[in-house]
C-alpha atoms as a PDB file:
ATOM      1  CA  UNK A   1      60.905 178.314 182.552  1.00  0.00           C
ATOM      2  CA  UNK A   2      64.282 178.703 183.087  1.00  0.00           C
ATOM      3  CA  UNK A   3      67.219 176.096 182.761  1.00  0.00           C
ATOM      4  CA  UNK A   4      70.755 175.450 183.515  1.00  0.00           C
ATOM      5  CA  UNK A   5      73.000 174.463 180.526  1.00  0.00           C
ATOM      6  CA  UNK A   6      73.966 171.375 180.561  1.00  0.00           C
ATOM      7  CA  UNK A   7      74.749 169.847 183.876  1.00  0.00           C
ATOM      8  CA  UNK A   8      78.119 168.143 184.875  1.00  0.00           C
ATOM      9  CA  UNK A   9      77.408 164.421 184.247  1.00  0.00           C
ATOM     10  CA  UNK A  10      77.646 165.327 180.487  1.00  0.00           C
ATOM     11  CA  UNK A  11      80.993 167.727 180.689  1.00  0.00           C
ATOM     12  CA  UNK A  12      82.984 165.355 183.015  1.00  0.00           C
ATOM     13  CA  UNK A  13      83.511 161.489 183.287  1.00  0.00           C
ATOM     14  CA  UNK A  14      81.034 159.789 181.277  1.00  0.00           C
ATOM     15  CA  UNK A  15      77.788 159.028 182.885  1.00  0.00           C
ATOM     16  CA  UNK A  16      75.253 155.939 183.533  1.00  0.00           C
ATOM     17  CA  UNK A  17      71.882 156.085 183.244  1.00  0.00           C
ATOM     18  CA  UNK A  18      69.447 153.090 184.901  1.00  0.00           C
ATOM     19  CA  UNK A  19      66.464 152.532 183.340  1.00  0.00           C
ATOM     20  CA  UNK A  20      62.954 152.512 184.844  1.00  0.00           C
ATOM     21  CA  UNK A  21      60.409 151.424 182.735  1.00  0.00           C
ATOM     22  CA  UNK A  22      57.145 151.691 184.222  1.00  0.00           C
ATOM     23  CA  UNK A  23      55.067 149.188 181.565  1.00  0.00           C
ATOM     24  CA  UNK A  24      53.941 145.519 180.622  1.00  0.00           C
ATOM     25  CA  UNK A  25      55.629 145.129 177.665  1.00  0.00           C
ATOM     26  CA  UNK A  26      59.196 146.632 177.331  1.00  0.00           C
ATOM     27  CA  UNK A  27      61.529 143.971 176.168  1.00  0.00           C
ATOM     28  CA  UNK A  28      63.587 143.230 178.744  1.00  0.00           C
ATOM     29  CA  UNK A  29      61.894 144.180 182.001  1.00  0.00           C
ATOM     30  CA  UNK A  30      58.338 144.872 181.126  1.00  0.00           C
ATOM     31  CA  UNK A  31      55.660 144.468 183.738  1.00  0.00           C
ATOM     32  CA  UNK A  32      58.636 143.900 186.383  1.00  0.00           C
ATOM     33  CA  UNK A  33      57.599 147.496 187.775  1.00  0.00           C
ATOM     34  CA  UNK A  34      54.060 148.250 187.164  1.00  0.00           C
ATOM     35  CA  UNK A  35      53.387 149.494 190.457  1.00  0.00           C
ATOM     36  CA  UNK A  36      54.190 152.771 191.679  1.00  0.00           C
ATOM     37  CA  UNK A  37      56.358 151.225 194.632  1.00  0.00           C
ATOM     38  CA  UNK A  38      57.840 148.945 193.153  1.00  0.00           C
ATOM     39  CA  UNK A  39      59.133 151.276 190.300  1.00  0.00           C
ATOM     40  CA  UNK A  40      60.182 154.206 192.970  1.00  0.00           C
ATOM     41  CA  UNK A  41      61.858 150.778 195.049  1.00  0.00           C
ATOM     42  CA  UNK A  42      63.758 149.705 191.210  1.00  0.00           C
ATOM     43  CA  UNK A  43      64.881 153.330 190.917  1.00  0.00           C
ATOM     44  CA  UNK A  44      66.391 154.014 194.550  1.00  0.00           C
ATOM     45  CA  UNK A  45      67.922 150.693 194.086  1.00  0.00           C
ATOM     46  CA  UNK A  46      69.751 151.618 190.726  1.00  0.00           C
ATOM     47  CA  UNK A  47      70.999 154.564 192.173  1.00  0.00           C
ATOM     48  CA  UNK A  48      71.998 152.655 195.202  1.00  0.00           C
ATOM     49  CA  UNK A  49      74.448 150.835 192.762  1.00  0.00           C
ATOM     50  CA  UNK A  50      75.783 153.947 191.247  1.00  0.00           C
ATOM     51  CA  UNK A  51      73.293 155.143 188.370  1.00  0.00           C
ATOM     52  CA  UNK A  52      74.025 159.208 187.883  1.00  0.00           C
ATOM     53  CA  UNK A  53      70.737 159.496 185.861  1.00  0.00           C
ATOM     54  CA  UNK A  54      67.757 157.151 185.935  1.00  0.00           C
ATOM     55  CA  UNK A  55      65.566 158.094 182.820  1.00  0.00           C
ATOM     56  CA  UNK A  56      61.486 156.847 183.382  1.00  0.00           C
ATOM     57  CA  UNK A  57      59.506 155.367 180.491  1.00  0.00           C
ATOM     58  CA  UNK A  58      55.730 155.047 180.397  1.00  0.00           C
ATOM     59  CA  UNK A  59      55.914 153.743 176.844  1.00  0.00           C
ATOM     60  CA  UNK A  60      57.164 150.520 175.278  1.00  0.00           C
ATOM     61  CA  UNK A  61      59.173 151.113 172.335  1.00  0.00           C
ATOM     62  CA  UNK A  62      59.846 147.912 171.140  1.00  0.00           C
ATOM     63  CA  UNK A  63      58.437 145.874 167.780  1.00  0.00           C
ATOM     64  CA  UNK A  64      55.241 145.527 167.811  1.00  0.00           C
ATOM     65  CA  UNK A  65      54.384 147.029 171.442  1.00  0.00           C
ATOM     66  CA  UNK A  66      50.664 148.335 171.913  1.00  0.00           C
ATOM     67  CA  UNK A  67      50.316 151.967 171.750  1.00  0.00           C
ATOM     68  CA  UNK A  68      49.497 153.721 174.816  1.00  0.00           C
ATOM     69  CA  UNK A  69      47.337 156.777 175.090  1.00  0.00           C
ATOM     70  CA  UNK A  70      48.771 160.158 176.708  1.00  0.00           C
ATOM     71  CA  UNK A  71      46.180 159.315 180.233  1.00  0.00           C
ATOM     72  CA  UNK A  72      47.794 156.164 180.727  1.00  0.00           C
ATOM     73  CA  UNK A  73      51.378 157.207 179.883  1.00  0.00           C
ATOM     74  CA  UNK A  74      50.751 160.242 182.820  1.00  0.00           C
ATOM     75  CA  UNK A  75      49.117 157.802 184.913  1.00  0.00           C
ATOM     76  CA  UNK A  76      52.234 155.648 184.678  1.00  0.00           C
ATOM     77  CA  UNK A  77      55.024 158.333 184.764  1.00  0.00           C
ATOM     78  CA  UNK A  78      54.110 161.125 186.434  1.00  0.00           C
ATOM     79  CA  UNK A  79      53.620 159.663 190.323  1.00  0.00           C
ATOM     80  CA  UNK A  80      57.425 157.603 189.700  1.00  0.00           C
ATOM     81  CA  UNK A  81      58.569 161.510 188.982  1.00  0.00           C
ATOM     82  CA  UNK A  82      57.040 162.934 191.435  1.00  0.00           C
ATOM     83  CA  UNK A  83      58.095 160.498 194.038  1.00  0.00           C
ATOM     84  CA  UNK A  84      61.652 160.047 192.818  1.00  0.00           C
ATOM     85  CA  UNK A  85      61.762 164.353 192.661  1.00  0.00           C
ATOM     86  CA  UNK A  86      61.260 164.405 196.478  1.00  0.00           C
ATOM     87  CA  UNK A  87      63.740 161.699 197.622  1.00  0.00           C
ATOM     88  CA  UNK A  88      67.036 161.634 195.096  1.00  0.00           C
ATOM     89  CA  UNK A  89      69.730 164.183 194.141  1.00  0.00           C
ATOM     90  CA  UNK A  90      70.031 162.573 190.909  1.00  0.00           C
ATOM     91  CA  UNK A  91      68.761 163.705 187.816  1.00  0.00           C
ATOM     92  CA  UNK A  92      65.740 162.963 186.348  1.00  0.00           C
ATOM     93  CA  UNK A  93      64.967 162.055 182.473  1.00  0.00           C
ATOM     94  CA  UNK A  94      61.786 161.157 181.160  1.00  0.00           C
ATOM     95  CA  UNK A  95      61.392 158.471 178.398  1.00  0.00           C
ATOM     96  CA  UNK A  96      58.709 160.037 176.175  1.00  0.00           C
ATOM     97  CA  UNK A  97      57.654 161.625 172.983  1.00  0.00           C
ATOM     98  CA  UNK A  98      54.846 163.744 173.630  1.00  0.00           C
ATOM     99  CA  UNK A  99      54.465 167.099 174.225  1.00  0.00           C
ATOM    100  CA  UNK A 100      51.642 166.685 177.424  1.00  0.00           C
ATOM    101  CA  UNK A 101      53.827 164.623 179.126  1.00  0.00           C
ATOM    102  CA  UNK A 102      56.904 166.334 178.519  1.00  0.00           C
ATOM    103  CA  UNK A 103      55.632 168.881 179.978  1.00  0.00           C
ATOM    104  CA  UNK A 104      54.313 167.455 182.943  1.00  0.00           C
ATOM    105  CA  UNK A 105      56.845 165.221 183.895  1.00  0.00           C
ATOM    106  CA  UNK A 106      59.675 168.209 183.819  1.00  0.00           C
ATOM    107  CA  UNK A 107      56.693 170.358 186.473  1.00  0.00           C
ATOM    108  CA  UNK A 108      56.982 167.257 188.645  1.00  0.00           C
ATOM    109  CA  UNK A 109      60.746 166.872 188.562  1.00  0.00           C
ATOM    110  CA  UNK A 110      62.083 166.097 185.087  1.00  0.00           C
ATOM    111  CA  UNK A 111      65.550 167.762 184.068  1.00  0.00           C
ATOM    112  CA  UNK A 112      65.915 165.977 180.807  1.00  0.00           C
ATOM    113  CA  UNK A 113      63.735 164.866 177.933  1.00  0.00           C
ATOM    114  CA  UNK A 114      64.444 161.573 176.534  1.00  0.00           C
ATOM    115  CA  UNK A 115      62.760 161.376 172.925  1.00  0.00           C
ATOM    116  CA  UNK A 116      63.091 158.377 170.782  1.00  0.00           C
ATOM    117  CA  UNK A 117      61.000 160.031 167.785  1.00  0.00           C
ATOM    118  CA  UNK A 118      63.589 163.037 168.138  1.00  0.00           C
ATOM    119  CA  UNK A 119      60.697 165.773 168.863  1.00  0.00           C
ATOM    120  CA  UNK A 120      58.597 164.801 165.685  1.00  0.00           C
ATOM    121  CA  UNK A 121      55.737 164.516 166.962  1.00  0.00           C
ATOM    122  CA  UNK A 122      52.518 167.548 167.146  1.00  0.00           C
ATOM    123  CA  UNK A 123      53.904 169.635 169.095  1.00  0.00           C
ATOM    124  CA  UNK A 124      56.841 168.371 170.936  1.00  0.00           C
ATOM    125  CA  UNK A 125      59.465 170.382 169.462  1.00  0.00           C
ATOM    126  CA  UNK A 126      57.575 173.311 170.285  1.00  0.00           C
ATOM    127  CA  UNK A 127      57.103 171.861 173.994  1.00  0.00           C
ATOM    128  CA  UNK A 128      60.831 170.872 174.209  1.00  0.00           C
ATOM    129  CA  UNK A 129      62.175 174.492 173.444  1.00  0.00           C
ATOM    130  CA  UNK A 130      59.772 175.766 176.088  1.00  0.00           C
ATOM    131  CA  UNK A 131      60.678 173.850 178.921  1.00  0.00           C
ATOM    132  CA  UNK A 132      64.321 174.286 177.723  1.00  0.00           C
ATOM    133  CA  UNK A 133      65.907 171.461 179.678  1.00  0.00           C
ATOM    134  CA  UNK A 134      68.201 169.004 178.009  1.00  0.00           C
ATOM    135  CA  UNK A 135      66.805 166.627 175.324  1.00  0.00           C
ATOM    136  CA  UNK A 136      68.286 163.889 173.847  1.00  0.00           C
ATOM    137  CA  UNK A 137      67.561 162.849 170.244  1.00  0.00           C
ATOM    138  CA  UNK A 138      67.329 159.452 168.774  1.00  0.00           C
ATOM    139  CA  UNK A 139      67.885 158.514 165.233  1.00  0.00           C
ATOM    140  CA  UNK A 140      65.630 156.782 163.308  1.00  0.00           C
ATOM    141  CA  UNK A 141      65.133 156.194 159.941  1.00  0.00           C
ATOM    142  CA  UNK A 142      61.012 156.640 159.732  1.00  0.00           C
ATOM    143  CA  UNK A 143      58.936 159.517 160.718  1.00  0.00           C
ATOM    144  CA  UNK A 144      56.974 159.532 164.507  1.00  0.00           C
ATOM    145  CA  UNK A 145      54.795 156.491 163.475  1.00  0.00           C
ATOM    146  CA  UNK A 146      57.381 153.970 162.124  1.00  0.00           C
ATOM    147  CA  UNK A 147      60.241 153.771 164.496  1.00  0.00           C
ATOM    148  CA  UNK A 148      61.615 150.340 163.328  1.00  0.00           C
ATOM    149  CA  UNK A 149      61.832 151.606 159.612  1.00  0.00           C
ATOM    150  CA  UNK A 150      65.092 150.102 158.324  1.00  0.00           C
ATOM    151  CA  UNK A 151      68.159 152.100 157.400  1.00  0.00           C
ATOM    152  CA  UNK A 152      68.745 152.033 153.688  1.00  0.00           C
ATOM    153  CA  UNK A 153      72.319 153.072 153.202  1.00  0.00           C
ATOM    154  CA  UNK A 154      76.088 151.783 152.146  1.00  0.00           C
ATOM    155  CA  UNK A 155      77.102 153.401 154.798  1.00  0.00           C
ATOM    156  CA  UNK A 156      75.099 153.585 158.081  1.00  0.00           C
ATOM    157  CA  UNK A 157      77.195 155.487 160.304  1.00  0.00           C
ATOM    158  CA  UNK A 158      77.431 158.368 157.509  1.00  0.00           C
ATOM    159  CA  UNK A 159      73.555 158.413 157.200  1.00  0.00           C
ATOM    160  CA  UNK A 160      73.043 158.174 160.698  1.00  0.00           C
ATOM    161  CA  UNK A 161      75.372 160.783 161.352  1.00  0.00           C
ATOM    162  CA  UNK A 162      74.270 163.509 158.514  1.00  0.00           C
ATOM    163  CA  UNK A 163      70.125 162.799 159.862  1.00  0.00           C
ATOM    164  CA  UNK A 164      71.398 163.660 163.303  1.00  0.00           C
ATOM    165  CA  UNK A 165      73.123 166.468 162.820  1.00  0.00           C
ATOM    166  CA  UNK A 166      70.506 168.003 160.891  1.00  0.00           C
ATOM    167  CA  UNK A 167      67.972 166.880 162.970  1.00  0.00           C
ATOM    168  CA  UNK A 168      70.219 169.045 165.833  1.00  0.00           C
ATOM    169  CA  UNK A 169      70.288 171.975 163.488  1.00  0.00           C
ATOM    170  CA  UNK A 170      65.983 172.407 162.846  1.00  0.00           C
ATOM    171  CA  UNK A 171      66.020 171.929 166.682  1.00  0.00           C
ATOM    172  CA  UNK A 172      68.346 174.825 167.252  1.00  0.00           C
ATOM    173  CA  UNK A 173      66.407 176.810 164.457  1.00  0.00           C
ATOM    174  CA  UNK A 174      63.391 176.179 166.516  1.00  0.00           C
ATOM    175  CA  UNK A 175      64.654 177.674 169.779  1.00  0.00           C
ATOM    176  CA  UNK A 176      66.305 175.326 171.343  1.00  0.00           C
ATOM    177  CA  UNK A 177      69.986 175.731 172.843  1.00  0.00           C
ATOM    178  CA  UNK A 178      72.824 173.957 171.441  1.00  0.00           C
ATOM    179  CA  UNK A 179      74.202 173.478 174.219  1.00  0.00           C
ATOM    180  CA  UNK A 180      70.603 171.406 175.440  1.00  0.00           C
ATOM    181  CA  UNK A 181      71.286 168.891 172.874  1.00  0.00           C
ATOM    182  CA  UNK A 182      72.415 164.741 173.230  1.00  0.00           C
ATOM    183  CA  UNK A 183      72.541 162.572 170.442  1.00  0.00           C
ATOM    184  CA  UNK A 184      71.248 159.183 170.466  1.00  0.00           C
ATOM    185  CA  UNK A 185      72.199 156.964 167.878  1.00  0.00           C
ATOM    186  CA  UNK A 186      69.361 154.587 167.883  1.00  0.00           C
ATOM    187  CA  UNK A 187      71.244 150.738 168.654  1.00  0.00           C
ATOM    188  CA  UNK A 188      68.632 148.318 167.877  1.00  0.00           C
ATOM    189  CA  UNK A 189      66.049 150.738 166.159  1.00  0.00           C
ATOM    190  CA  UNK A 190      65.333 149.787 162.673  1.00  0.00           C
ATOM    191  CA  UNK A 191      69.174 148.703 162.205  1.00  0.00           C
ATOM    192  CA  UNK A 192      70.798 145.066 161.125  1.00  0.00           C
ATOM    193  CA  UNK A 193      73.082 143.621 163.498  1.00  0.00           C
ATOM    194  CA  UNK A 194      75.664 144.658 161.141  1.00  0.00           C
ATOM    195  CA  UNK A 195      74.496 148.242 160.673  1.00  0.00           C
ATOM    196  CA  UNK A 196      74.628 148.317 164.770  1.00  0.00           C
ATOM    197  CA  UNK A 197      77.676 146.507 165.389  1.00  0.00           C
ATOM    198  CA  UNK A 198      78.978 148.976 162.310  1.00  0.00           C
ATOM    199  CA  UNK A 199      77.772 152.281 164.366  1.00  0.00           C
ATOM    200  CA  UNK A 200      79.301 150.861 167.719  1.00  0.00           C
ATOM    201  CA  UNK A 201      82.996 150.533 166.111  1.00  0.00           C
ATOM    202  CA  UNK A 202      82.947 154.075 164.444  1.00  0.00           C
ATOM    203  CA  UNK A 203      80.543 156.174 167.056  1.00  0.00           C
ATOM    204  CA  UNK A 204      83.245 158.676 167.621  1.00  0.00           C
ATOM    205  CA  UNK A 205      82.245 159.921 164.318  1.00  0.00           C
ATOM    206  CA  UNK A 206      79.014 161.095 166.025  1.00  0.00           C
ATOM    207  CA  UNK A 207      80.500 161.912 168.895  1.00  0.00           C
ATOM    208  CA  UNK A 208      82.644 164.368 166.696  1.00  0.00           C
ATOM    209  CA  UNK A 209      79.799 166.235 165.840  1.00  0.00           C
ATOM    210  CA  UNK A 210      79.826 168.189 169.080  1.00  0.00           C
ATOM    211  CA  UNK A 211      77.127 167.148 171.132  1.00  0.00           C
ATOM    212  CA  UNK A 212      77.184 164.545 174.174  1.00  0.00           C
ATOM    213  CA  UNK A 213      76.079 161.140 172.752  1.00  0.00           C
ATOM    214  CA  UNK A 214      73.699 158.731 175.174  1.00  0.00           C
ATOM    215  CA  UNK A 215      73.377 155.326 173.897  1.00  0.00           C
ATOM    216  CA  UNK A 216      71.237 152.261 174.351  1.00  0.00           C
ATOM    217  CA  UNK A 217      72.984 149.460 174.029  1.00  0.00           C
ATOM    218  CA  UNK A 218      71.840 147.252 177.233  1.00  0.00           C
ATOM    219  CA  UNK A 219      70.240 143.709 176.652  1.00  0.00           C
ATOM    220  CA  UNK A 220      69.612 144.226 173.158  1.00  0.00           C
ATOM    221  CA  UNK A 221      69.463 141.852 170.644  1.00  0.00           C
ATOM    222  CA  UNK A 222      72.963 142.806 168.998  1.00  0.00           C
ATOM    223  CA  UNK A 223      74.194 141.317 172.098  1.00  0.00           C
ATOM    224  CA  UNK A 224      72.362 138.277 172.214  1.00  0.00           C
ATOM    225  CA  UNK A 225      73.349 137.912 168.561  1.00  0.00           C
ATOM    226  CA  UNK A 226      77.116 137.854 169.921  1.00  0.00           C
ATOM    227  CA  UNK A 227      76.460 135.835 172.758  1.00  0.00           C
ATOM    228  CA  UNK A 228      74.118 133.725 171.932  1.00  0.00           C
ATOM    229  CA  UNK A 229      71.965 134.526 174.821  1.00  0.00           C
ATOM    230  CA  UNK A 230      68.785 135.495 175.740  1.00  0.00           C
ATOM    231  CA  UNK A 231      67.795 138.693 177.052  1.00  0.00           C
ATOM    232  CA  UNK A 232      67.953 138.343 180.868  1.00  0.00           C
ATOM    233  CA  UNK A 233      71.371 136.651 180.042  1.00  0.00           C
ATOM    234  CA  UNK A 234      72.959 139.684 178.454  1.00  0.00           C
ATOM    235  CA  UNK A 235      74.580 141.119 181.760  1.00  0.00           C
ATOM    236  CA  UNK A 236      78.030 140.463 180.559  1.00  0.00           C
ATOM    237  CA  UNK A 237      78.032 141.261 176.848  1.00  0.00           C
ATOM    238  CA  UNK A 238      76.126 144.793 177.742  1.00  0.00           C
ATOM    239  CA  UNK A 239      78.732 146.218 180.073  1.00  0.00           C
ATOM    240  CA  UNK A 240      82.032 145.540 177.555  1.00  0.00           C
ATOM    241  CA  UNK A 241      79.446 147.623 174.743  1.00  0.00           C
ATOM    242  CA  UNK A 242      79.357 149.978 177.296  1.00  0.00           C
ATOM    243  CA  UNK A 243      82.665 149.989 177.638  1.00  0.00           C
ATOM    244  CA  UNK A 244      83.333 150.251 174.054  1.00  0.00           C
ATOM    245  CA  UNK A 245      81.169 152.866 173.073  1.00  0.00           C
ATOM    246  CA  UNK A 246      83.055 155.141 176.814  1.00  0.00           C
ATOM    247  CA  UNK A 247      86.331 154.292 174.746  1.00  0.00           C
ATOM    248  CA  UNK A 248      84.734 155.608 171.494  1.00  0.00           C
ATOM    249  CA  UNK A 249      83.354 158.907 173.124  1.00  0.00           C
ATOM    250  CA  UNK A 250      79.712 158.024 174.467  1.00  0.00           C
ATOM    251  CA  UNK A 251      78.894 160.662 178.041  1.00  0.00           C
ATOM    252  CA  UNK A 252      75.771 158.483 178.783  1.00  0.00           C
ATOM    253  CA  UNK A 253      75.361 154.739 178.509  1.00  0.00           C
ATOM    254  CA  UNK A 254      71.836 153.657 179.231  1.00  0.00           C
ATOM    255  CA  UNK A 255      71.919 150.234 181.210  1.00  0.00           C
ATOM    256  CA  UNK A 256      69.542 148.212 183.126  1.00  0.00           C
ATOM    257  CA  UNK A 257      72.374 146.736 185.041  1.00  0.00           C
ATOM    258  CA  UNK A 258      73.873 149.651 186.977  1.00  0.00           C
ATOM    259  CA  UNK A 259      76.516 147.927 189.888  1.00  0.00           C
ATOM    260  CA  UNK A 260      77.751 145.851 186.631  1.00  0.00           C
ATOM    261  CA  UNK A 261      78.413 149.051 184.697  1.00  0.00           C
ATOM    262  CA  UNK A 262      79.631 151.084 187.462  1.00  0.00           C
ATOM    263  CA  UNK A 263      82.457 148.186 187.597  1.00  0.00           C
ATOM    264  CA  UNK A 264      83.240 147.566 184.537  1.00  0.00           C
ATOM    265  CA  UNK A 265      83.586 151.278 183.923  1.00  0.00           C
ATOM    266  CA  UNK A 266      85.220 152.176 187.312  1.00  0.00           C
ATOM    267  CA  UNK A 267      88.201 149.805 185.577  1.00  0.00           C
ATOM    268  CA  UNK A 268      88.294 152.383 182.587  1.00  0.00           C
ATOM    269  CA  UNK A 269      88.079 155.087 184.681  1.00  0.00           C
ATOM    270  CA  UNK A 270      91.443 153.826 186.351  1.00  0.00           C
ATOM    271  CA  UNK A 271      93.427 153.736 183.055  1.00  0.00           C
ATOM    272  CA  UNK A 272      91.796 157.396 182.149  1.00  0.00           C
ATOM    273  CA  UNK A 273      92.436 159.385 184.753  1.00  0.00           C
ATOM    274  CA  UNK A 274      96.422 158.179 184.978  1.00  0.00           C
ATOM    275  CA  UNK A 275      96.117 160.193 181.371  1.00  0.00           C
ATOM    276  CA  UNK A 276      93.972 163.000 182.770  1.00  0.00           C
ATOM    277  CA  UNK A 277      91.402 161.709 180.546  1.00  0.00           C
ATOM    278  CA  UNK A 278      88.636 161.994 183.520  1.00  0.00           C
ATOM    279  CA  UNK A 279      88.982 163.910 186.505  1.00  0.00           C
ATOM    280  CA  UNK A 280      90.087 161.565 189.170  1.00  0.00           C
ATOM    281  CA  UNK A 281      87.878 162.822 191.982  1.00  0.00           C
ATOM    282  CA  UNK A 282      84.844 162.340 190.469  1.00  0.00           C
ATOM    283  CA  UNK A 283      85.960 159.233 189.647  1.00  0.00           C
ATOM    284  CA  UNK A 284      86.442 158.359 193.257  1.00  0.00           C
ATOM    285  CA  UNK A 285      83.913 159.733 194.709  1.00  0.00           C
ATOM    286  CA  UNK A 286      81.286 158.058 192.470  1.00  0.00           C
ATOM    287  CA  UNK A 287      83.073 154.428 192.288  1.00  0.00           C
ATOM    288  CA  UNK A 288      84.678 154.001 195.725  1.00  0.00           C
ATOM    289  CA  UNK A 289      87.842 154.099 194.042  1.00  0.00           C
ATOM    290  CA  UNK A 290      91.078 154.798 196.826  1.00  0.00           C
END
């Protein structure tokens, strides 16, 4: 199967990403959008406010979430692609880590894969390299089974860089195109407040390795930490991290609050493109900005 490099909303302005999580648990939103309407409704709403990806999850990722079996991660996913496929011109990422789905998300509509375990487990490297579409991979510290496994370094941002980048290298050895790969660097995944606050102020140094970076920084609890509030309260704090990690090179922030984002950014996008830093009608176009 054949694939474009990557697209535009990763070589122009930077992009944002809404987040569809079809499952009972997530964190933030979980159960919200269980059913298959109501998660298609969520997503045509987010792009409604401005969202220039929406990436679809199947699979709760936080502490502690119950495991999910590859039938009812499909049974989740796969009719939220398939609908979405037919009735946006956005594209399409899918939230996942194994190979089965993976591959039938990107048949029903998928452009990017979204991996959290960075393509560890059986058989999803393999699967990614196939499909060659875009995939993003997140850093963590443990192998596919222990995602929350702490960082154990002096210096996070050096460790987190060096395991990316040669986590991106065995991915290109295995077939996949350079130019396919996003870094993630894992905010909130087996990280201190500290280590994640740490990786927010110096991201351009993973940003210098070459590849877009996506981040996750929405509603997590590194924001509640500095606002002291809880997770449906986080609106505020989420979009100036967004903001931030623009400023420090991010091309994707992932956000559950998309007309938020879109205005906090749109004012960054204003001071950027006076410098030619983003191309002004792109800008405009996607911000309503005269």
């Amino acid at each position: 199967m054949g694939r474009s490099r990557l697209p535009s909303f990763v070589t122009g302005r930077p992009s944002i990403c809404g987040i569809v999580n079809i499952t009972p648990d997530s964190f933030s939103d979980g159960g919200y959008f269980r059913r298959v309407p109501d998660a298609v409704e969520h997503a045509l709403q987010l792009v409604r406010d401005g969202a220039d990806i929406l990436d679809i999850g199947g699979e709760s990722t936080r502490p502690g979430a119950r495991a999910v079996s590859v039938g009812e991660e499909l049974k989740r996913v796969l009719p939220v692609v398939t609908e979405l496929a037919n009735r946006v011109n956005v594209p399409l990422s899918v939230d996942t880590s194994r190979p089965e789905v993976m591959r039938a998300a990107v048949e029903a509509g998928a452009t990017i894969i979204n991996d959290v375990r960075g393509l560890r487990m059986p058989g999803a490297l393999e699967a990614a390299a196939e499909l060659s579409v875009p995939v993003c991979l997140m850093h963590t510290s443990g192998d596919a089974s222990a995602l929350h496994a702490g960082v154990d370094a002096v210096d996070v941002v050096a460790a987190v860089r060096d395991s990316l980048e040669h986590r991106r290298r065995e991915c290109i050895d295995a077939g996949i195109d350079s130019e396919h790969i996003l870094l993630d660097p894992g905010f909130g995944f087996g990280k201190t407040v500290d280590q994640n606050f740490a990786l927010l102020d110096r991201l351009e140094l993973i940003a210098d390795l070459g590849s877009p970076v996506l981040v996750g920084l929405s509603r997590k609890s590194m924001i509640g930490f500095a606002t002291g509030n809880g997770v449906h309260q986080r609106e505020f704090g989420s979009v100036v991290a967004a903001a931030v990690a623009v400023q420090k090179g991010a091309s994707i922030v992932r956000v559950h609050d998309v007309r938020a984002t879109v205005e906090g950014l749109a004012v960054l996008y204003a001071i950027g493109r006076r410098k030619g830093k983003w191309d002004r009608t792109a800008a405009a176009e996607s911000f309503d900005i005269p």
